[in-house]
Structure formats: C-alpha cells, structure tokens
Protein backbone atom coordinates (compact mmCIF):
# COMPACT_ATOMS: atom_id res chain seq x y z
CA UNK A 1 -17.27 108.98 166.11
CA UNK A 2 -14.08 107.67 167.90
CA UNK A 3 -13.17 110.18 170.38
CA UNK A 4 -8.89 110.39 170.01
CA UNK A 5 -6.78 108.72 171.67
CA UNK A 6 -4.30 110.02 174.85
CA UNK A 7 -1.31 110.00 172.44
CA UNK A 8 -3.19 112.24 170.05
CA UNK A 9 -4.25 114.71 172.24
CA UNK A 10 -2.03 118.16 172.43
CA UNK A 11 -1.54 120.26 174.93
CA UNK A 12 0.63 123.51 175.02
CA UNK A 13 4.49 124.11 175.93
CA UNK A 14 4.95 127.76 175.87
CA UNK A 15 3.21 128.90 172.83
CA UNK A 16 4.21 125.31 171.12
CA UNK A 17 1.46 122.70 170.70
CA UNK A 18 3.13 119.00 171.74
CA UNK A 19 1.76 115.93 172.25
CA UNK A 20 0.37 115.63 175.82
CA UNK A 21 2.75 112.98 176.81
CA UNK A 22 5.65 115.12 176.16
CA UNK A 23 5.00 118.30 177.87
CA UNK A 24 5.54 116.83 181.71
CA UNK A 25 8.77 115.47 180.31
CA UNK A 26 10.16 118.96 178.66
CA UNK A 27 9.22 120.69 181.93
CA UNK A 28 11.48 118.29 183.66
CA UNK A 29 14.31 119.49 181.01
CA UNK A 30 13.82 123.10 181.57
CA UNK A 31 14.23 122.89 185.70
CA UNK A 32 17.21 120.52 185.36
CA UNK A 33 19.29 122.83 183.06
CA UNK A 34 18.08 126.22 185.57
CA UNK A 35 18.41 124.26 188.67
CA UNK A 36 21.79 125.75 189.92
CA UNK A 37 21.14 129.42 189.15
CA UNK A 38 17.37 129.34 189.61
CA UNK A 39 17.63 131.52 192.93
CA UNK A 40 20.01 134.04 190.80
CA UNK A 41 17.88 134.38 187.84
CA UNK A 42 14.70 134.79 190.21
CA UNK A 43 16.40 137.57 191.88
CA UNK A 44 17.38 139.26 188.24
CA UNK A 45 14.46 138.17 186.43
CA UNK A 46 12.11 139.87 189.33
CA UNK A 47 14.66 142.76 190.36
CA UNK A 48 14.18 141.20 193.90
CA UNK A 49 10.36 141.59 193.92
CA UNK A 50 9.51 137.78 194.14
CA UNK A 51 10.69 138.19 197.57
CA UNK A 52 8.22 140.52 198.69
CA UNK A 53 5.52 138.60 196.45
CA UNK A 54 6.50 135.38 199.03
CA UNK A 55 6.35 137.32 201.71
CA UNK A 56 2.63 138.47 201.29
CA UNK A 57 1.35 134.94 200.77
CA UNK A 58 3.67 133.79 203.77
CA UNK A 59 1.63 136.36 205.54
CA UNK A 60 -1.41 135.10 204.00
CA UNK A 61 -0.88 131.54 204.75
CA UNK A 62 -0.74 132.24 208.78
CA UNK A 63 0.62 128.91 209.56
CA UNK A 64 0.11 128.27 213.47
CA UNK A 65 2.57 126.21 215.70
CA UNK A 66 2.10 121.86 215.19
CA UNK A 67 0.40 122.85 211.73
CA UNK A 68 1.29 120.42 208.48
CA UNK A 69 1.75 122.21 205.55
CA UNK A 70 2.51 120.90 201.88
CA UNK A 71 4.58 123.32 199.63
CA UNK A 72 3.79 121.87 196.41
CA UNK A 73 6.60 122.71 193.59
CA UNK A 74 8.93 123.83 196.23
CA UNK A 75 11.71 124.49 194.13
CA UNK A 76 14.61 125.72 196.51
CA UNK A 77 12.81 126.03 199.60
CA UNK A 78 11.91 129.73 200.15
CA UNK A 79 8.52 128.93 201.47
CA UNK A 80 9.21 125.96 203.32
CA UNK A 81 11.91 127.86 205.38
CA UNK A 82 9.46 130.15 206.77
CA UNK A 83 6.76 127.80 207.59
CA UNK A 84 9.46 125.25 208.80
CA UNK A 85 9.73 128.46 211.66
CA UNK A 86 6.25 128.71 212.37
CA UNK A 87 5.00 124.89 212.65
CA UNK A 88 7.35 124.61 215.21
CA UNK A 89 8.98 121.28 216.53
CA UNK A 90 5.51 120.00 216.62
CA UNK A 91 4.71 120.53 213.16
CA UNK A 92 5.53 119.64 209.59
CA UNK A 93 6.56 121.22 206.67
CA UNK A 94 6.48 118.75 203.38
CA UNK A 95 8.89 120.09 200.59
CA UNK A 96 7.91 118.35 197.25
CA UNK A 97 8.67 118.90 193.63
CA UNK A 98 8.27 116.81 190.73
CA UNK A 99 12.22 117.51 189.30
CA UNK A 100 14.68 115.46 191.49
CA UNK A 101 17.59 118.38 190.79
CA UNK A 102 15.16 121.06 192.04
CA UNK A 103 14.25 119.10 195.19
CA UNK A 104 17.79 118.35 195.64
CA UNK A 105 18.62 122.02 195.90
CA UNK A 106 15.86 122.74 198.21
CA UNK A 107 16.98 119.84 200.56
CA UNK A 108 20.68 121.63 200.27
CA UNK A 109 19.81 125.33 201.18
CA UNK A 110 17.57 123.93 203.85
CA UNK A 111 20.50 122.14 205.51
CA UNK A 112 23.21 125.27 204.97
CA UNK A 113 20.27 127.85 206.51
CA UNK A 114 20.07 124.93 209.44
CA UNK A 115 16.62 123.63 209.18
CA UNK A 116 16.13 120.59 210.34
CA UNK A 117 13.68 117.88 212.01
CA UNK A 118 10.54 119.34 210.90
CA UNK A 119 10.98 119.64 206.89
CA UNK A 120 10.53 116.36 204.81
CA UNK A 121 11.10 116.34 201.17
CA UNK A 122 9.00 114.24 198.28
CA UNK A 123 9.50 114.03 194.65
CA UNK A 124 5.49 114.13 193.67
CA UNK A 125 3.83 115.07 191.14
CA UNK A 126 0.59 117.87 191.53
CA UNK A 127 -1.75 116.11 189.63
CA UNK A 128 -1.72 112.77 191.59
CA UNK A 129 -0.16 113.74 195.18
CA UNK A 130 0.55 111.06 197.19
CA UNK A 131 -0.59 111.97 200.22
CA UNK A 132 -3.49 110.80 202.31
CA UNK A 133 -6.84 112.25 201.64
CA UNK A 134 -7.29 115.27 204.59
CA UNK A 135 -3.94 115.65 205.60
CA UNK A 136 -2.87 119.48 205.18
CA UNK A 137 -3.49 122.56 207.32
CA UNK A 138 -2.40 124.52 204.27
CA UNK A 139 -0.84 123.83 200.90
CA UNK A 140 0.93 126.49 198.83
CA UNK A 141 2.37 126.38 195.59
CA UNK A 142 4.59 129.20 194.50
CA UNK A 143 5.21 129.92 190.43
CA UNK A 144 4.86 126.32 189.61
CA UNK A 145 1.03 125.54 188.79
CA UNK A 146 1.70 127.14 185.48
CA UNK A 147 4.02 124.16 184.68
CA UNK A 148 1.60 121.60 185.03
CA UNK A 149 0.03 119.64 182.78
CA UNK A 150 -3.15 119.31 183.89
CA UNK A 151 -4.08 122.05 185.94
CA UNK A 152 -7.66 121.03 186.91
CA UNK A 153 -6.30 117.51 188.28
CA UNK A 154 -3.83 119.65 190.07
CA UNK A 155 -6.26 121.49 192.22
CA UNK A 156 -8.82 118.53 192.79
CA UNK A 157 -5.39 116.67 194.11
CA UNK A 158 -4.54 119.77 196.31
CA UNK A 159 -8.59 119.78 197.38
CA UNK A 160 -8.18 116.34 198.64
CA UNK A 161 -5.09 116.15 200.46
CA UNK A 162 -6.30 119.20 202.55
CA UNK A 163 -8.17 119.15 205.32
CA UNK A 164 -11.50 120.57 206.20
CA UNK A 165 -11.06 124.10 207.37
CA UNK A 166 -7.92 124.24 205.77
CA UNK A 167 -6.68 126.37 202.86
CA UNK A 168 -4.43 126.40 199.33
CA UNK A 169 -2.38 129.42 198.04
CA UNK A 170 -1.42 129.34 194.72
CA UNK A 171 1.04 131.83 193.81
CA UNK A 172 1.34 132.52 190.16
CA UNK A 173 2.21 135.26 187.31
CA UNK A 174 -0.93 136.80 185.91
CA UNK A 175 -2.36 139.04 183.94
CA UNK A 176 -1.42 143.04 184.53
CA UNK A 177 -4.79 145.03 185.12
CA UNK A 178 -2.79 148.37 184.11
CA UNK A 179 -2.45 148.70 180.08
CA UNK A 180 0.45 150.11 180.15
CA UNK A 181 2.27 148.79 182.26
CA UNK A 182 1.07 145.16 180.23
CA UNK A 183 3.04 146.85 177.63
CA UNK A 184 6.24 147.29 179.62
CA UNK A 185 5.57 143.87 180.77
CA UNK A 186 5.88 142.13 177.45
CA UNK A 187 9.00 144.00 176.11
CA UNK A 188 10.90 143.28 179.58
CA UNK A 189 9.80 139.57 179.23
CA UNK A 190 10.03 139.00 175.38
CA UNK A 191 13.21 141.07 175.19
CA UNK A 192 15.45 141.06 178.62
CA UNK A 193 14.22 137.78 180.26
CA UNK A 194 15.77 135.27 177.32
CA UNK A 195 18.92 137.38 177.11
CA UNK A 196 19.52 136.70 180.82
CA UNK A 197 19.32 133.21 180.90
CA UNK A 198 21.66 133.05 178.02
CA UNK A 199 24.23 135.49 180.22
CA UNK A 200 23.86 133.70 183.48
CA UNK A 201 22.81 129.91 182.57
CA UNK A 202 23.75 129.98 179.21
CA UNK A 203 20.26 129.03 178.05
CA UNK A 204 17.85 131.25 176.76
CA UNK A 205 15.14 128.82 175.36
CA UNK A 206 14.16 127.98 178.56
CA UNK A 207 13.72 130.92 179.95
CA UNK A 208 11.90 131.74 176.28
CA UNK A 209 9.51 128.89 177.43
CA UNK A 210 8.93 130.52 180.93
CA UNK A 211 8.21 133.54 179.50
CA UNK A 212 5.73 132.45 177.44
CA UNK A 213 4.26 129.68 179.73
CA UNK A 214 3.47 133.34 182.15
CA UNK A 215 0.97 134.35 178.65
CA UNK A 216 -0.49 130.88 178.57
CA UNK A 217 -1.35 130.59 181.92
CA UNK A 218 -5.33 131.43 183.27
CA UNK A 219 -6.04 135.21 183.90
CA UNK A 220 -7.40 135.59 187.73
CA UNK A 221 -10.53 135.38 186.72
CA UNK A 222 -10.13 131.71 184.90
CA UNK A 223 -8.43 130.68 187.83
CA UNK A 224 -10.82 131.77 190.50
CA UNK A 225 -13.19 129.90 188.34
CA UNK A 226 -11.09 127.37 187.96
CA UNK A 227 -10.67 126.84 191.80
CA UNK A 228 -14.39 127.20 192.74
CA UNK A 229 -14.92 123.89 189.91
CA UNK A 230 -12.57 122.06 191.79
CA UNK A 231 -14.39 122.38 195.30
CA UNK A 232 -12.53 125.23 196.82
CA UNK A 233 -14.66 127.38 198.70
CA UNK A 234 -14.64 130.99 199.47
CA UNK A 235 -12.12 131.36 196.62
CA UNK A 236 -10.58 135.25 196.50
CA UNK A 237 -7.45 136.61 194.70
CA UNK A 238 -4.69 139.77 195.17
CA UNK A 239 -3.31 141.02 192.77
CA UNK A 240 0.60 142.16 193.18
CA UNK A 241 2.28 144.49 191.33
CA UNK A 242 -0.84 145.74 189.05
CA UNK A 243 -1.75 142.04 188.56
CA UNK A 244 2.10 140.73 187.20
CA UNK A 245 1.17 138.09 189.97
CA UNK A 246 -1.86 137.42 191.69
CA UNK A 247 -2.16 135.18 194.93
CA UNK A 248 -5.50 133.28 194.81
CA UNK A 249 -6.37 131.62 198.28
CA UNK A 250 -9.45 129.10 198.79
CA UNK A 251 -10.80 127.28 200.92
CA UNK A 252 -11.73 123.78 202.06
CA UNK A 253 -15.12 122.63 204.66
C-alpha cells in the first residue's frame, strides 16, 4: 500500500481540515491582517489578564545577567522587553517570529520603549530554527505554539537549540479544569471574541480561527507528554486561571 503523499496529507486550521501545505500559509494571513491592533485586542480579548499570565512565566523563566534567551513567536515583544532587562549588556535576547509584520512591530515597540544593543530580531520558523545546536539559556514561546504546524518538530527544534541545563516555557491557552467555568469559557470565546475583532480590526474570521485553534490545541496533559517525547526532561505545568492557560516548563541535560 502506497503511503500518501505530503500534498495529500491534512492537517487542521481551526476546526477546518486543509491541506498541510496550506495551513503555515493561512496563519501568516491571520497575523498580517491583526498585526496593528494585536496588543489592543490582547488587552480586550484577556480583560488585561495576559499580562499577569506573562508575568508568571517571566518569573518562571529567571533569566540571570549575560544569559541568551530565544523568544520564539515573539509577536510584539512583551517578553523580550523584560528579559532584554535582565541579560544585561552582556547578554542576548533573540526576538523571532515567523510573520515579517509581527516581527516588524516587535522591532518598533522595542525601539519607542528604548531597548537597544542587546535584542536581535529573526524571521524563523519553530519547526526548523536556525540557530546553532546548544545555544539558549532559555527559550520561551508565548500563545504561539498553537499556530504551528507541526508541533512535535517544534519542540525537538526548541530541544536542540538549547543548551544543557537550560530550559523552554511554552505559554499557551488550555483546557479549564473547573466545569463551569469551561462553560463560561466557550460562550465568551464563541460569542464575544469574533464580535471584537470585527469592532476593532474589522475582522472577525480570524479571530473565529483563534478561537477555535485555543479548542484544537493539546490539553496539559498531551502536552506534558508531548514535551517528555521530544527529550525535555523534568517536564511540569501551572495552570492559570483554572487551566484557561497553562505554562508548561522542561528541561534540557
């Protein structure tokens, strides 16, 4: 039997089935049309709490002065400005997101808030980072894993680029371990999300596509799992806000 071919094979965009090939390049569509309010809507969307959600795996990352840390899927730079504090001169902070107009905006706020000399930015993609093999302190990736393709190459790519003793925080929506509050969940997402990225960007299908990339995306569990097949070590998860999000951290000797 002929196993099928790469243009054959299907993979999922939201809760649509496309042709593998296609999905990396409707992902691209989606961030290029949210690029210029994607701060605003976060705030909206998350009534401020993906601030605090940052904050905790900032706090979890515990970058040290002359580290170099990779912020995979940057988007506008909200991680990288902290750690661009705590590396120091002596360290590095790399910036990199597969959409040019998301990158762009990161390299803009950056600038404005003053952060210079120690942040670079790269347009890479997760799956195949181009980076040399043990070259991270830490590597964090914040709401974006979701968005990728192929989620196990991700994570063996992340694996590689890190160093021994270093660590990876991924940063993601999850499942809610509260019943009813899964409930509220899924009639704010379903019902308020779409309508406010027709208000504010005028587009609600992509934010219909975000909000159902969240339910296609691995429960903890999965991911843990997940992690632990691609080599990560010590792999452990939090969940925030009953389990809306969930930072996993793991490990690399």
């Amino acid at each position: 039997m002929t196993k099928p071919s790469s243009e054959n094979k299907t993979t999922h965009f939201g809760f649509t089935e496309v042709p593998l090939h296609e999905k990396s390049q409707r992902v691209e569509e989606v961030f290029h049309s949210v690029a210029n309010k994607y701060d605003l809507m976060n705030d909206l969307m998350s009534i401020g709490m993906h601030r605090l959600w940052k904050r905790f795996t900032i706090g979890q990352a515990n970058v040290r002065p002359g580290n170099c840390v990779l912020d995979i899927a940057g988007g506008t730079g909200d991680l990288a400005k902290a750690f661009a504090k705590q590396v120091g001169k002596q360290g590095l902070v790399v910036l990199a997101d597969i959409n040019d107009k998301m990158l762009i905006q990161g390299r803009e706020r950056l600038l404005n808030a003053g952060v210079v000399g120690n942040v670079t930015y790269v347009q890479a993609d997760a799956e195949s980072l181009p980076f040399p093999d043990n070259h991270f302190d830490c590597i964090t990736i914040a709401f974006g894993l979701r968005n990728v393709t192929d989620k196990d190459a991700a994570l063996r790519s992340m694996l590689r680029v890190l160093k021994p003793g270093g660590k990876a925080l991924i940063l993601e929506f999850s499942k809610p371990v509260i019943p009813l509050l899964n409930t509220i969940y899924d009639k704010y997402s379903f019902n308020v999300i779409p309508k406010l990225g027709e208000w504010i960007c005028g587009d609600a299908a992509s934010y219909q596509y975000l909000v159902e990339s969240i339910r296609m995306h691995p429960n903890q569990e999965t991911l843990k799992s997940m992690m632990v097949q691609a080599g990560f070590e010590d792999v452990v998860y939090h969940n925030l806000t009953g389990g809306i999000v969930a930072l996993h951290k793991g490990f690399k000797y």
